[in-house]
Protein backbone atom coordinates (compact mmCIF):
# COMPACT_ATOMS: atom_id res chain seq x y z
CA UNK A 1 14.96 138.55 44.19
CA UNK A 2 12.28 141.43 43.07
CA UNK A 3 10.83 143.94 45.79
CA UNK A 4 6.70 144.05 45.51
CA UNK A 5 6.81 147.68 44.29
CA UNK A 6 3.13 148.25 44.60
CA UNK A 7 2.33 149.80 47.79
CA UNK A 8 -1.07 149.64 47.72
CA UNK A 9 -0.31 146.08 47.62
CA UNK A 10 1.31 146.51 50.85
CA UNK A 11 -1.32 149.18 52.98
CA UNK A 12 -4.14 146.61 51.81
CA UNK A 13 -1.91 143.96 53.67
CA UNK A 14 -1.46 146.12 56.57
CA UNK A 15 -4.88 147.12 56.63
CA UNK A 16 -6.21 143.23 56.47
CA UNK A 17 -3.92 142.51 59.86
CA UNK A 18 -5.14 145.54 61.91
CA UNK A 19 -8.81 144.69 61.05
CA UNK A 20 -8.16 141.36 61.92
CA UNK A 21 -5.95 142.43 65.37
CA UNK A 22 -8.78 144.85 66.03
CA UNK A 23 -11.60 142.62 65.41
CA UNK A 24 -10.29 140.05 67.55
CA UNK A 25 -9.48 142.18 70.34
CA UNK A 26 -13.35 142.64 71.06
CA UNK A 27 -13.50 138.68 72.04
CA UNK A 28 -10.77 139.53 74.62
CA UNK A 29 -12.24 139.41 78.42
CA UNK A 30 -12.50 143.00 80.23
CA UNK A 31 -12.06 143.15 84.50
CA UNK A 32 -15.00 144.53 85.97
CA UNK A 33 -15.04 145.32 89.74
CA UNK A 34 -18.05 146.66 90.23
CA UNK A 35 -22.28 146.33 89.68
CA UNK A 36 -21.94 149.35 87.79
CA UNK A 37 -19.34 148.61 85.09
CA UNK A 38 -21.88 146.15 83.99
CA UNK A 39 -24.16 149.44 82.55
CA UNK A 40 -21.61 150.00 79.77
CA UNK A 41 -18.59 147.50 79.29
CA UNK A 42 -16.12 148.47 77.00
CA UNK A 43 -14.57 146.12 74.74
CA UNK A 44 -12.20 146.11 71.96
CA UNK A 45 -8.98 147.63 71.19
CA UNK A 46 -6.33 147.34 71.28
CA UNK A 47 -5.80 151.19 71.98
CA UNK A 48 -9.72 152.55 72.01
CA UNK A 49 -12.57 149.94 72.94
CA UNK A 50 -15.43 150.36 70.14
CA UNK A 51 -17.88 148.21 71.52
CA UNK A 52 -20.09 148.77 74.37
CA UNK A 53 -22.44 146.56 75.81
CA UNK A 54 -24.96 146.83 78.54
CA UNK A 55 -24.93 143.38 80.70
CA UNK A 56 -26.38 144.40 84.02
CA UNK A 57 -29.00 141.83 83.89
CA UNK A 58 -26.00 139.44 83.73
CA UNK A 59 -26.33 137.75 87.19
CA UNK A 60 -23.39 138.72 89.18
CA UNK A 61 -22.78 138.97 92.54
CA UNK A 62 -26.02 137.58 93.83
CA UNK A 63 -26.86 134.44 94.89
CA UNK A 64 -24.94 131.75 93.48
CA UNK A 65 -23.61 134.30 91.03
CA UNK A 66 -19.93 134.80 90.31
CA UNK A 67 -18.59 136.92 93.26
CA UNK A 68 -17.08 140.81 92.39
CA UNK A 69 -14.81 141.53 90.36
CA UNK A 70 -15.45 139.24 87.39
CA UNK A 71 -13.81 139.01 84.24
CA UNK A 72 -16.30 139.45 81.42
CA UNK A 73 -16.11 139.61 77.33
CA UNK A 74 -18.48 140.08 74.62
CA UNK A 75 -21.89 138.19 74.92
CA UNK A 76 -25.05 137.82 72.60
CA UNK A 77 -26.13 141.40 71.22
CA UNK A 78 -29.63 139.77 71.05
CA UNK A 79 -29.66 139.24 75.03
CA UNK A 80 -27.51 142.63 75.86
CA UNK A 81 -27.79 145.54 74.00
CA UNK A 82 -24.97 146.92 71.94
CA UNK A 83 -23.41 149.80 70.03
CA UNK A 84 -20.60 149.81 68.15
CA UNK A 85 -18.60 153.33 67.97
CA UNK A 86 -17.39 152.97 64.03
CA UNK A 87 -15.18 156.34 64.37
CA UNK A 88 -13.22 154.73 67.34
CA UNK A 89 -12.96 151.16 65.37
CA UNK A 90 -11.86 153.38 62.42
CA UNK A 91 -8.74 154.82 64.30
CA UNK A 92 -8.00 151.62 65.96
CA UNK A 93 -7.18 150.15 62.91
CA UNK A 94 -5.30 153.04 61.24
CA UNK A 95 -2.96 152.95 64.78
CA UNK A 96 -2.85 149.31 64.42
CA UNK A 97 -1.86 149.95 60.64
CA UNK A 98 0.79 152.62 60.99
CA UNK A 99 2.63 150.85 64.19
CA UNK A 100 2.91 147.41 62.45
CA UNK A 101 3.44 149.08 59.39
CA UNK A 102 6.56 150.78 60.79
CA UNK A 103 7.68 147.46 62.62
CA UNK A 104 7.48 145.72 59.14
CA UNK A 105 9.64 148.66 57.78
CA UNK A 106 12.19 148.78 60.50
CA UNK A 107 12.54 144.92 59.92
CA UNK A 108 13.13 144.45 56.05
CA UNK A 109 15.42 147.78 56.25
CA UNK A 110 17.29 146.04 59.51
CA UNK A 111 17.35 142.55 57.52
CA UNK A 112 18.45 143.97 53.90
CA UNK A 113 21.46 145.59 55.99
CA UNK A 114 22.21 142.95 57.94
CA UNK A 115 22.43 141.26 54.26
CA UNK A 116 24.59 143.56 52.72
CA UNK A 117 27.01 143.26 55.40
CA UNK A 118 27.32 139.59 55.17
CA UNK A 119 27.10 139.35 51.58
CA UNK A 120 30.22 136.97 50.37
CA UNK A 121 32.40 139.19 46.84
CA UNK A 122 31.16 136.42 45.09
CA UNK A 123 27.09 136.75 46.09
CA UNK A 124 27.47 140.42 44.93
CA UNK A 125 28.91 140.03 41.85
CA UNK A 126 26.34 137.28 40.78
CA UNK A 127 23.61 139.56 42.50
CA UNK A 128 25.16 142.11 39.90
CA UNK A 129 24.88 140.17 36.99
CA UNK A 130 21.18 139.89 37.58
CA UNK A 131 20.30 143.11 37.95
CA UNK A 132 21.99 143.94 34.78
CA UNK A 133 19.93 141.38 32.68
């Protein structure tokens, strides 16, 4: 079996996933217990929220309204306005990158000794033989 020896092969990988885990993470609801959480919700993640939205003319808590706290997630940026803070979605997926990164390292080094170990003296010496054609 060859190793992929490229690694940018590998950090473009790793980099796909955490903008993917990161971008997803903004559809994920938020609590809010309070009128005034609605003025800036934070959403995103999963370590900084990026995305802040401004749904206080979401009706809540008034008359059949959703009673306090509610559990709320990203809406129409057309009906509630919205900024996105790049430099925070930036580091979010670098983090995101560098932790599964390292739990993708820890398992291939934990499964190619786990190999090794259980290897049969006939495996290695055909594994052998390949390497040396």
């Amino acid at each position: 079996m060859k190793r992929c020896s490229k690694p940018l092969v590998w950090i473009v990988a790793l980099l796909a996933v955490a903008t993917l885990i990161s971008g997803l993470a903004v559809f994920a609801p938020v609590p809010l217990a309070d009128r005034q959480g609605l003025e800036r919700v934070e959403l995103g993640g999963p370590f900084l929220p990026f995305v802040f939205q401004d749904q206080k003319s979401l009706g809540v808590d008034c008359l059949g309204c959703p009673p306090l706290p509610v559990r709320t997630s990203l809406l129409s940026p057309w009906e509630f306005p919205t900024w996105v803070a790049w430099e925070r979605w930036a580091i979010n997926v670098m983090l995101v990158a560098i932790i599964s990164g390292g739990i993708a390292f820890l398992a291939v080094a934990s499964f190619q000794r786990w190999r090794a170990r259980h290897q049969t003296p006939s495996a290695v010496a055909t594994q052998q033989r390949q390497d040396d054609r």
